[in-house]
PDB file of N, CA and C in Angstrom:
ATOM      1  N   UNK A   1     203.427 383.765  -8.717  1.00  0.00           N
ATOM      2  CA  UNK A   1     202.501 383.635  -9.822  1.00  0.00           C
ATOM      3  C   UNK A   1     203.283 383.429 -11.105  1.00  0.00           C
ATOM      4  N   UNK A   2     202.538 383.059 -12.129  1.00  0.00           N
ATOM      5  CA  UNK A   2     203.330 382.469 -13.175  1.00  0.00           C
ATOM      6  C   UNK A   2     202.907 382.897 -14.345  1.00  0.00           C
ATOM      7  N   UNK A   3     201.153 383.268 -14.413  1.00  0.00           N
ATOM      8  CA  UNK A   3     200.582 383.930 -15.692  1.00  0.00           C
ATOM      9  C   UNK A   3     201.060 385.294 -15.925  1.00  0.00           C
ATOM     10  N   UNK A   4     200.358 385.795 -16.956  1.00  0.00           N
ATOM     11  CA  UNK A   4     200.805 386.942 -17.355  1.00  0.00           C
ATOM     12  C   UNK A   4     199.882 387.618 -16.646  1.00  0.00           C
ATOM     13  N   UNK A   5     200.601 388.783 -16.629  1.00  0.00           N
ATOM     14  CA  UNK A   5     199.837 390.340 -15.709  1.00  0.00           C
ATOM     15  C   UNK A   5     199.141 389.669 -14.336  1.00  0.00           C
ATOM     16  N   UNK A   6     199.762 388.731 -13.496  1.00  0.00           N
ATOM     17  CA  UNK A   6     199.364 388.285 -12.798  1.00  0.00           C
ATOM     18  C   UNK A   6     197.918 387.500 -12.543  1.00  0.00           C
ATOM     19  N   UNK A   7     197.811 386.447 -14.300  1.00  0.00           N
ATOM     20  CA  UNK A   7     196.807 385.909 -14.112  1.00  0.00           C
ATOM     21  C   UNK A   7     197.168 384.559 -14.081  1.00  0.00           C
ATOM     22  N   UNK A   8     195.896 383.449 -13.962  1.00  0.00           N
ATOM     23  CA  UNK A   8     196.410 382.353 -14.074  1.00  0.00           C
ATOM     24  C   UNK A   8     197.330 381.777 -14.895  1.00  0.00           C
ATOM     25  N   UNK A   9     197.786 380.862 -15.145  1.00  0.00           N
ATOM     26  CA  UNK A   9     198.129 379.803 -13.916  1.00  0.00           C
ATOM     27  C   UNK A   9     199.037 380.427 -12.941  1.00  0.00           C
ATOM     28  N   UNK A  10     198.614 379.597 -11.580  1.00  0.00           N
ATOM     29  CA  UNK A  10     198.890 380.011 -10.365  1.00  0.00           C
ATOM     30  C   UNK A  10     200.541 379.319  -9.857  1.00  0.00           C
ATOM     31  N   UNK A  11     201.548 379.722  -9.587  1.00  0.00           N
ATOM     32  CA  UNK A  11     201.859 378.838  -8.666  1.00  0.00           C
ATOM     33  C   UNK A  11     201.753 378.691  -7.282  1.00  0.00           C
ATOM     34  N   UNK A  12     201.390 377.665  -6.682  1.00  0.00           N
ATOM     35  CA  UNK A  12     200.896 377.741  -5.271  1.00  0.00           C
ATOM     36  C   UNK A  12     201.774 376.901  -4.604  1.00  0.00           C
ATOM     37  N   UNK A  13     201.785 376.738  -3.247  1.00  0.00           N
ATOM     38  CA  UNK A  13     202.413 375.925  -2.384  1.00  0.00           C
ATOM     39  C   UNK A  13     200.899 375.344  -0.997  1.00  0.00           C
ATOM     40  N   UNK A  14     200.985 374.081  -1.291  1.00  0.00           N
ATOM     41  CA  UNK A  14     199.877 373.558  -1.089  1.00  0.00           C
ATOM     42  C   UNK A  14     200.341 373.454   0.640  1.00  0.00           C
ATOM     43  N   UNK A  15     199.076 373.231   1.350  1.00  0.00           N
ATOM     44  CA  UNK A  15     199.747 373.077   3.222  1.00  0.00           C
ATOM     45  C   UNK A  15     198.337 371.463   3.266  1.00  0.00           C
ATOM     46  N   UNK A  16     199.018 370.482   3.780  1.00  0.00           N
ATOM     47  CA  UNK A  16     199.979 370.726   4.922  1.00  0.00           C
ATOM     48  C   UNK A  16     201.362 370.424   4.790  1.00  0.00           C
ATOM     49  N   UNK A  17     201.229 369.684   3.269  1.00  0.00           N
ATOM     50  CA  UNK A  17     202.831 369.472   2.944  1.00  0.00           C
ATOM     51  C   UNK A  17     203.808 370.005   2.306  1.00  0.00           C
ATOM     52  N   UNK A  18     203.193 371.143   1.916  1.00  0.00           N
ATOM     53  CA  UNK A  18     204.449 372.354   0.853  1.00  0.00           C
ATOM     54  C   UNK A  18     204.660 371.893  -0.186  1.00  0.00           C
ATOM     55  N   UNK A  19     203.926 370.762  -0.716  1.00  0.00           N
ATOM     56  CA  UNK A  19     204.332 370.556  -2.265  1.00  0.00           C
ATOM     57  C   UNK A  19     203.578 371.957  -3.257  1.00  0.00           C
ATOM     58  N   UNK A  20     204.519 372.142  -4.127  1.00  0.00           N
ATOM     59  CA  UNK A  20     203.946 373.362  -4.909  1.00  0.00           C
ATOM     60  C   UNK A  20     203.319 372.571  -6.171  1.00  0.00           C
ATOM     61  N   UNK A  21     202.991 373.662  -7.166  1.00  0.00           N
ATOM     62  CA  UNK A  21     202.121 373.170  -8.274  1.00  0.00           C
ATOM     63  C   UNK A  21     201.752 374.296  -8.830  1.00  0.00           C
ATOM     64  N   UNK A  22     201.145 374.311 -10.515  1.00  0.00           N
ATOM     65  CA  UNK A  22     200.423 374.901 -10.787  1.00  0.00           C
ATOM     66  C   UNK A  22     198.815 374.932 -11.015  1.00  0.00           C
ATOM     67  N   UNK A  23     198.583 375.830 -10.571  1.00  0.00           N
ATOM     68  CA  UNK A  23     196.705 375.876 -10.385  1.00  0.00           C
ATOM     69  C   UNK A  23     195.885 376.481 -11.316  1.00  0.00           C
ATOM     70  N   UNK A  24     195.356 376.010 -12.048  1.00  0.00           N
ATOM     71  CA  UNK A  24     194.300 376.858 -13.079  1.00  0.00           C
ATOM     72  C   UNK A  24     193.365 377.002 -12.324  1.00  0.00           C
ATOM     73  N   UNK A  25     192.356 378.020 -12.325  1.00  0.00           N
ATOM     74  CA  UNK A  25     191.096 377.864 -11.377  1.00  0.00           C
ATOM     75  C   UNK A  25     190.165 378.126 -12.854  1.00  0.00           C
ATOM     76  N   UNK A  26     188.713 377.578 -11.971  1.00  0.00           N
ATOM     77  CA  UNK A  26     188.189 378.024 -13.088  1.00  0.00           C
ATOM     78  C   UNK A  26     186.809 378.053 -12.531  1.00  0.00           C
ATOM     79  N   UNK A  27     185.607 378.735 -13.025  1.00  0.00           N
ATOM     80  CA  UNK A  27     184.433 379.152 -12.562  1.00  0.00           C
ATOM     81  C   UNK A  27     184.119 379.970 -11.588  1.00  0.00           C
ATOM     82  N   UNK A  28     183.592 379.804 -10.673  1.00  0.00           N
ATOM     83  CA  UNK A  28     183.605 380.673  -9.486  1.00  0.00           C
ATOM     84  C   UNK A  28     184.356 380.189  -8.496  1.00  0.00           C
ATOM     85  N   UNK A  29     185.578 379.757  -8.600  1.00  0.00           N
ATOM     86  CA  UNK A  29     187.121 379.903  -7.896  1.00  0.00           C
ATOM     87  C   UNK A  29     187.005 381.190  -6.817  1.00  0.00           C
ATOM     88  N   UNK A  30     187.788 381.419  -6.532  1.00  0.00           N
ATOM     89  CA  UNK A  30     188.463 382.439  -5.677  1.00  0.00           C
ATOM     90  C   UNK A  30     190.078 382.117  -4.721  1.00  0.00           C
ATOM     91  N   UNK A  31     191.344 382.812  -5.652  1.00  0.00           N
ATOM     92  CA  UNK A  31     192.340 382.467  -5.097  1.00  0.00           C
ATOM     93  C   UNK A  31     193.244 383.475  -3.663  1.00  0.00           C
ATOM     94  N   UNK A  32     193.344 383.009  -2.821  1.00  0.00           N
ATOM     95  CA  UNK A  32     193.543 383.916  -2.096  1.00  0.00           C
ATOM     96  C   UNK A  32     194.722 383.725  -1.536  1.00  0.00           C
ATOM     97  N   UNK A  33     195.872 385.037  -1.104  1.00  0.00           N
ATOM     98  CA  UNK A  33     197.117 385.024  -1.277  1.00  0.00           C
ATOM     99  C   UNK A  33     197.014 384.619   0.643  1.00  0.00           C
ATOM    100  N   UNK A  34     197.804 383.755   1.108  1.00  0.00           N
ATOM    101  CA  UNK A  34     198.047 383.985   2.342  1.00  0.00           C
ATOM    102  C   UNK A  34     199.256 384.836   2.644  1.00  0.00           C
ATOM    103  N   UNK A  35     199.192 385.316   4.087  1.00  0.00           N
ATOM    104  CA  UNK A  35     200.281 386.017   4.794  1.00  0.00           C
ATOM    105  C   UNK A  35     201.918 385.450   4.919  1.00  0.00           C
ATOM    106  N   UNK A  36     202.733 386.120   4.132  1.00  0.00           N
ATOM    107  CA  UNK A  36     203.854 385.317   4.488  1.00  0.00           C
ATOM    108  C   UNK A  36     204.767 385.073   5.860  1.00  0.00           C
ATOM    109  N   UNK A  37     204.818 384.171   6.091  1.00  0.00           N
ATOM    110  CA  UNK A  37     205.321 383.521   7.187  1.00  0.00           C
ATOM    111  C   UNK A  37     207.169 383.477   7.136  1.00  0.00           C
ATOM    112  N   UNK A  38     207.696 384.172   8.015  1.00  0.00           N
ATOM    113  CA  UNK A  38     208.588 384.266   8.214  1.00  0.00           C
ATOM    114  C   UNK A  38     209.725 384.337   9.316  1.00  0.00           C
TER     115      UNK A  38
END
């Protein structure tokens, strides 16, 4: 994550190709952390 106190903007890593980015959400969004894979 990249905002403050863990708010937006997001950084994410998009599937199916792993390009990352940052994500603003906005309205009735809902961001949800997946399980890390290791």
């Amino acid at each position: 994550m990249r905002g403050d106190s863990g708010g937006p903007p997001y950084l994410v890593k998009w599937s199916p190709d792993g390009h990352e980015g940052l994500f603003f959400p906005s309205g009735t969004c809902h961001v949800v952390r997946d399980a890390v894979h290791g």
